[in-house]
N, C-alpha and C. Protein backbone atom coordinates (compact mmCIF):
# COMPACT_ATOMS: atom_id res chain seq x y z
N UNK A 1 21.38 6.42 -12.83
CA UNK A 1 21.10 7.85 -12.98
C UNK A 1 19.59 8.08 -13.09
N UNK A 2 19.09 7.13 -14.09
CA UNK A 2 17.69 7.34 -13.97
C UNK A 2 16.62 6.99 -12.49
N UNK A 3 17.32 6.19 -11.82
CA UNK A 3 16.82 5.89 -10.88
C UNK A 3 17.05 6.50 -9.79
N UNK A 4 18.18 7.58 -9.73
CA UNK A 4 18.35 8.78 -8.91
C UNK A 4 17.16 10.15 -9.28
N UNK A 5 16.95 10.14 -10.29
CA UNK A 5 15.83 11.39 -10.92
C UNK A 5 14.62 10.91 -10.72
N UNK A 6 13.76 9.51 -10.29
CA UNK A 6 12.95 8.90 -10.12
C UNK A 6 13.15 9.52 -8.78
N UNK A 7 14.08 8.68 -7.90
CA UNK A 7 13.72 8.99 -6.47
C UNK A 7 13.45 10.65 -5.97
N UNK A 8 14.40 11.64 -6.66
CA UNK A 8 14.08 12.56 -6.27
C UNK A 8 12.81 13.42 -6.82
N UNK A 9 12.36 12.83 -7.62
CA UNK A 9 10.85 13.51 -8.10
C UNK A 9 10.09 12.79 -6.99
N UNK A 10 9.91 11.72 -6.94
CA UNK A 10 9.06 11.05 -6.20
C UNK A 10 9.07 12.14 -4.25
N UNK A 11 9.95 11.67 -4.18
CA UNK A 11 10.11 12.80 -2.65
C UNK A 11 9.64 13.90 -2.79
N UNK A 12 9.70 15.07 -4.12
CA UNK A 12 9.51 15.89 -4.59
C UNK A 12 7.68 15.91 -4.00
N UNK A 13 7.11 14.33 -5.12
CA UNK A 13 6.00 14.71 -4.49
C UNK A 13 5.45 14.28 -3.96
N UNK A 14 5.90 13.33 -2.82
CA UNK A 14 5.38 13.23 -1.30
C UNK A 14 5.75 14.38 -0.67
N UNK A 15 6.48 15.26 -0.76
CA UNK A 15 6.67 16.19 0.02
C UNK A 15 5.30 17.62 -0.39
N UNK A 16 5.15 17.17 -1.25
CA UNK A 16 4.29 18.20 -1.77
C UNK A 16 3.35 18.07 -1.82
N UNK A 17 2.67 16.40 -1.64
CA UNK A 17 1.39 15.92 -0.53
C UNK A 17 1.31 16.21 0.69
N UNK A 18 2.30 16.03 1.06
CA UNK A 18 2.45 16.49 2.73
C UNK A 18 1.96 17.53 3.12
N UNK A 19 2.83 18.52 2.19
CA UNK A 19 2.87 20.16 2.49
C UNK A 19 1.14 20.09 2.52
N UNK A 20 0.75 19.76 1.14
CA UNK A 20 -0.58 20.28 1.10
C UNK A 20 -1.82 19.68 2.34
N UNK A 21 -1.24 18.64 2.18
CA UNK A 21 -2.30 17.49 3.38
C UNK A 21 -2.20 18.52 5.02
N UNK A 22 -1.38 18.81 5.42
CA UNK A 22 -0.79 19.97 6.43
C UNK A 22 -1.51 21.07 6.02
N UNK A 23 -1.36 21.75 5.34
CA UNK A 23 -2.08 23.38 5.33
C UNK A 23 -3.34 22.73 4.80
N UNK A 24 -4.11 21.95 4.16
CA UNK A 24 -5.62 21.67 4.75
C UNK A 24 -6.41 21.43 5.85
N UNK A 25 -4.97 20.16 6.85
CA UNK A 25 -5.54 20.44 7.90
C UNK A 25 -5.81 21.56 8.76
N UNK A 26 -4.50 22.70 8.43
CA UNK A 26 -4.99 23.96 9.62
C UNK A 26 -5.51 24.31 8.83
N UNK A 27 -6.12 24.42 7.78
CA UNK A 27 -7.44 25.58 7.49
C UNK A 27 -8.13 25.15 7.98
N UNK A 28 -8.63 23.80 7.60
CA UNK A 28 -10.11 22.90 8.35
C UNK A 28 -10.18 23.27 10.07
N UNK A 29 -8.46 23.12 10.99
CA UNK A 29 -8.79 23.51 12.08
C UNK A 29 -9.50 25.02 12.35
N UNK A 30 -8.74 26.01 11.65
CA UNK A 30 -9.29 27.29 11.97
C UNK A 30 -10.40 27.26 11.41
N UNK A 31 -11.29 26.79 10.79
CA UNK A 31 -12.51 26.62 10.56
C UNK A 31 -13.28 26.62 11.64
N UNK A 32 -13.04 25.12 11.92
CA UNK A 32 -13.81 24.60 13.13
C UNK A 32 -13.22 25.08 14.46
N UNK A 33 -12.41 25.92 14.85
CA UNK A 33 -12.51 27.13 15.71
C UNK A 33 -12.45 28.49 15.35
């Protein structure tokens, strides 16, 4: 059980690196065009 609440936080926040790593890159793109 605990190791089900581990995995899903963890995804939680790779996904929420992602998200962010993604909408930095298109700002940086619309920047630089």
């Amino acid at each position: 059980m605990i190791n089900k609440k581990v995995s899903v936080l963890a995804g939680l926040f790779l996904s929420l690196i992602a998200g962010t790593g993604v909408a930095a890159e298109k700002a940086s793109a619309d920047k630089i065009e």
